[in-house]
Protein backbone atom coordinates (compact mmCIF):
# COMPACT_ATOMS: atom_id res chain seq x y z
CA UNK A 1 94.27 114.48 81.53
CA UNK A 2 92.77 115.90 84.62
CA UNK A 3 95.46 117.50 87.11
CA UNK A 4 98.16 115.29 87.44
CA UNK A 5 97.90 115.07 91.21
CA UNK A 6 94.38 114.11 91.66
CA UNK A 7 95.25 111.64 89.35
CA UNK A 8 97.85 110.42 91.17
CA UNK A 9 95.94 110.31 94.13
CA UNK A 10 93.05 108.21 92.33
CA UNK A 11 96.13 105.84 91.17
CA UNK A 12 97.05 105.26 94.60
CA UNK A 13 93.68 103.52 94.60
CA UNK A 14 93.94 101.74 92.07
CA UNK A 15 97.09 100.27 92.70
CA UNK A 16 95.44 98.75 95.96
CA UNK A 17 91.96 97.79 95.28
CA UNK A 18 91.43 97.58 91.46
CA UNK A 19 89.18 97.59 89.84
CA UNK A 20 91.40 95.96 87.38
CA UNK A 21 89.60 97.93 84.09
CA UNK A 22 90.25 101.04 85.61
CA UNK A 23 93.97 99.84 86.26
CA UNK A 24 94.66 99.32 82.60
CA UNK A 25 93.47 102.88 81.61
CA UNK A 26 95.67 104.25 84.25
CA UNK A 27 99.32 102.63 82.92
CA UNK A 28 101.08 102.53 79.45
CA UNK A 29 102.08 99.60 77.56
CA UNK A 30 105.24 99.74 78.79
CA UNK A 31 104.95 100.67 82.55
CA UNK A 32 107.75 99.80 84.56
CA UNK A 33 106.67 98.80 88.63
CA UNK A 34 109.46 99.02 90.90
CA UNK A 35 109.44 97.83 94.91
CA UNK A 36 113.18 98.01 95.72
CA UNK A 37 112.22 96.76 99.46
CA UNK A 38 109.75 93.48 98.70
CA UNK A 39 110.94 90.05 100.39
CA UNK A 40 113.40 88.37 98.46
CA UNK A 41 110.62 85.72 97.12
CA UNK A 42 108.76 88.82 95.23
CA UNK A 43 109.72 90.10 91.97
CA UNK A 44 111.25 93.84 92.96
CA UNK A 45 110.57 94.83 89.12
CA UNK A 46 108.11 94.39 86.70
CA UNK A 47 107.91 95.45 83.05
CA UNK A 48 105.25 95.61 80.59
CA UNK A 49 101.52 95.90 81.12
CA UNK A 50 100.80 91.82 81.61
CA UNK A 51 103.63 91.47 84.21
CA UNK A 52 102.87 94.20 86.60
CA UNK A 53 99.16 93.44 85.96
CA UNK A 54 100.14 89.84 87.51
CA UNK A 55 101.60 91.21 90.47
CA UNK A 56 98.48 93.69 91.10
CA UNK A 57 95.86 90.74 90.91
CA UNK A 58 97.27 89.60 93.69
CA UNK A 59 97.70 92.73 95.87
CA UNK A 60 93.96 93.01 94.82
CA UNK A 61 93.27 89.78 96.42
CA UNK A 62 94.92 90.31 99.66
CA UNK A 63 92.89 93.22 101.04
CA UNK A 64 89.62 93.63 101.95
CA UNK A 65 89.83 97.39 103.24
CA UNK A 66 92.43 99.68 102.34
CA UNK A 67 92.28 103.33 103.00
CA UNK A 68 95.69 105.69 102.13
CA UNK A 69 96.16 108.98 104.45
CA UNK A 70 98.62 111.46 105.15
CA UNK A 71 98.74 111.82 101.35
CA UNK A 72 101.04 114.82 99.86
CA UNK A 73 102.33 114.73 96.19
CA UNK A 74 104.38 117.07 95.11
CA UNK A 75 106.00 117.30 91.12
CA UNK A 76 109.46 117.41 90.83
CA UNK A 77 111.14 120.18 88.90
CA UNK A 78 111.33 119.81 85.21
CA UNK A 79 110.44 116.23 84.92
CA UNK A 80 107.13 114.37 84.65
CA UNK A 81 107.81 112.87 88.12
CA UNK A 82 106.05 113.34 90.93
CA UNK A 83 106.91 112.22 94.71
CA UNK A 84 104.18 111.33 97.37
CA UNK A 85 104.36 110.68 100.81
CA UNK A 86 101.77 108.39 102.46
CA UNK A 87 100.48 106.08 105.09
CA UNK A 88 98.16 103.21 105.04
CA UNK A 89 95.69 101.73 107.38
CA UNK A 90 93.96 98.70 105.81
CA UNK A 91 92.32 94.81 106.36
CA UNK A 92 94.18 92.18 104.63
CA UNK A 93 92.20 89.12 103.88
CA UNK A 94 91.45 86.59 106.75
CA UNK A 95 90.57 90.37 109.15
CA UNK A 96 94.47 90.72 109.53
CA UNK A 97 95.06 94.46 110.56
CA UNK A 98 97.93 96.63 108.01
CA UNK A 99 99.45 99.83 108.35
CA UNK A 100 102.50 100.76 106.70
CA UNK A 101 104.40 104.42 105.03
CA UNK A 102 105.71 105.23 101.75
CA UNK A 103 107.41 107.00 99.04
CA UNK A 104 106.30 106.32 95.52
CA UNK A 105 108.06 108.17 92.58
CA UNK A 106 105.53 108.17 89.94
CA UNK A 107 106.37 109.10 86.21
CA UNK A 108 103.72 109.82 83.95
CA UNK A 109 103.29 110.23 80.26
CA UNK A 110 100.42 111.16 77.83
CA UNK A 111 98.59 110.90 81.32
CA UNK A 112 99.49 107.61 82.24
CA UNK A 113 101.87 106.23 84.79
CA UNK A 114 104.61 104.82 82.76
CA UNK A 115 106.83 104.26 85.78
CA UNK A 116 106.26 103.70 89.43
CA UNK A 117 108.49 103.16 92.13
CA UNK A 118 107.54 102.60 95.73
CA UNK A 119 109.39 102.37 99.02
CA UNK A 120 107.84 101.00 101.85
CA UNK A 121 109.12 99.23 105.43
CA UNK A 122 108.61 95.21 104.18
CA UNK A 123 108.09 93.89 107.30
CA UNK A 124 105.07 95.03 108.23
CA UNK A 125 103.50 92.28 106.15
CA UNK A 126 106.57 90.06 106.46
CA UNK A 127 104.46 87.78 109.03
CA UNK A 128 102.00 87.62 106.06
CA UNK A 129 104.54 86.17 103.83
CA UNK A 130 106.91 83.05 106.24
């Protein structure tokens, strides 16, 4: 694996705007997706590489621009888990304007993100949703 935080950082990508190949070289079979904060008519957890591969087909649909800055990821002592801070600034489909901040918790094995957990304010793209 290349360093861990660039990595990351390429991941953040990913997660937002595919491409969908790339996303399966970047998780584990088991990868665990956590969004502790999502509207109540979103799955907060998903498990396995099909289900959280579901959810990300659809985040891949929604934007056309996305661009992540104010990125810092730091690894947290004596575990394979690594914090980032970050904000967004992106165009959702239909030229809808979205900004939002975070804190993912990103756990990685054999290279690959085997758990991800990200907090984020939900109603920034509540309007979005009903």
């Amino acid at each position: 694996m290349t360093d861990p935080k660039a990595f990351i950082r390429e991941w953040l990508d990913v997660t937002t705007l595919g491409p969908e190949a790339r996303w399966h070289e970047c998780i584990t079979d088991d990868v665990v997706m956590r969004f502790p904060y999502v509207p109540p008519q979103f799955a907060a957890e998903q498990k396995g590489r099909e289900a959280a591969t579901a959810i990300f087909r659809e985040v891949w649909k929604s934007f056309e621009q996305f661009e992540w800055f104010d990125v810092v990821t730091r690894k947290c002592e004596g575990e394979d888990y690594y914090v980032t801070t970050a904000k967004s600034k992106a165009i959702r489909t239909g030229n809808k304007p979205y900004g939002n901040e975070y804190v993912l918790l990103t756990r990685l094995r054999d290279g690959k993100v085997c758990e991800h957990i990200e907090y984020f304010n939900p109603n920034t793209g509540a309007a979005d949703h009903g």
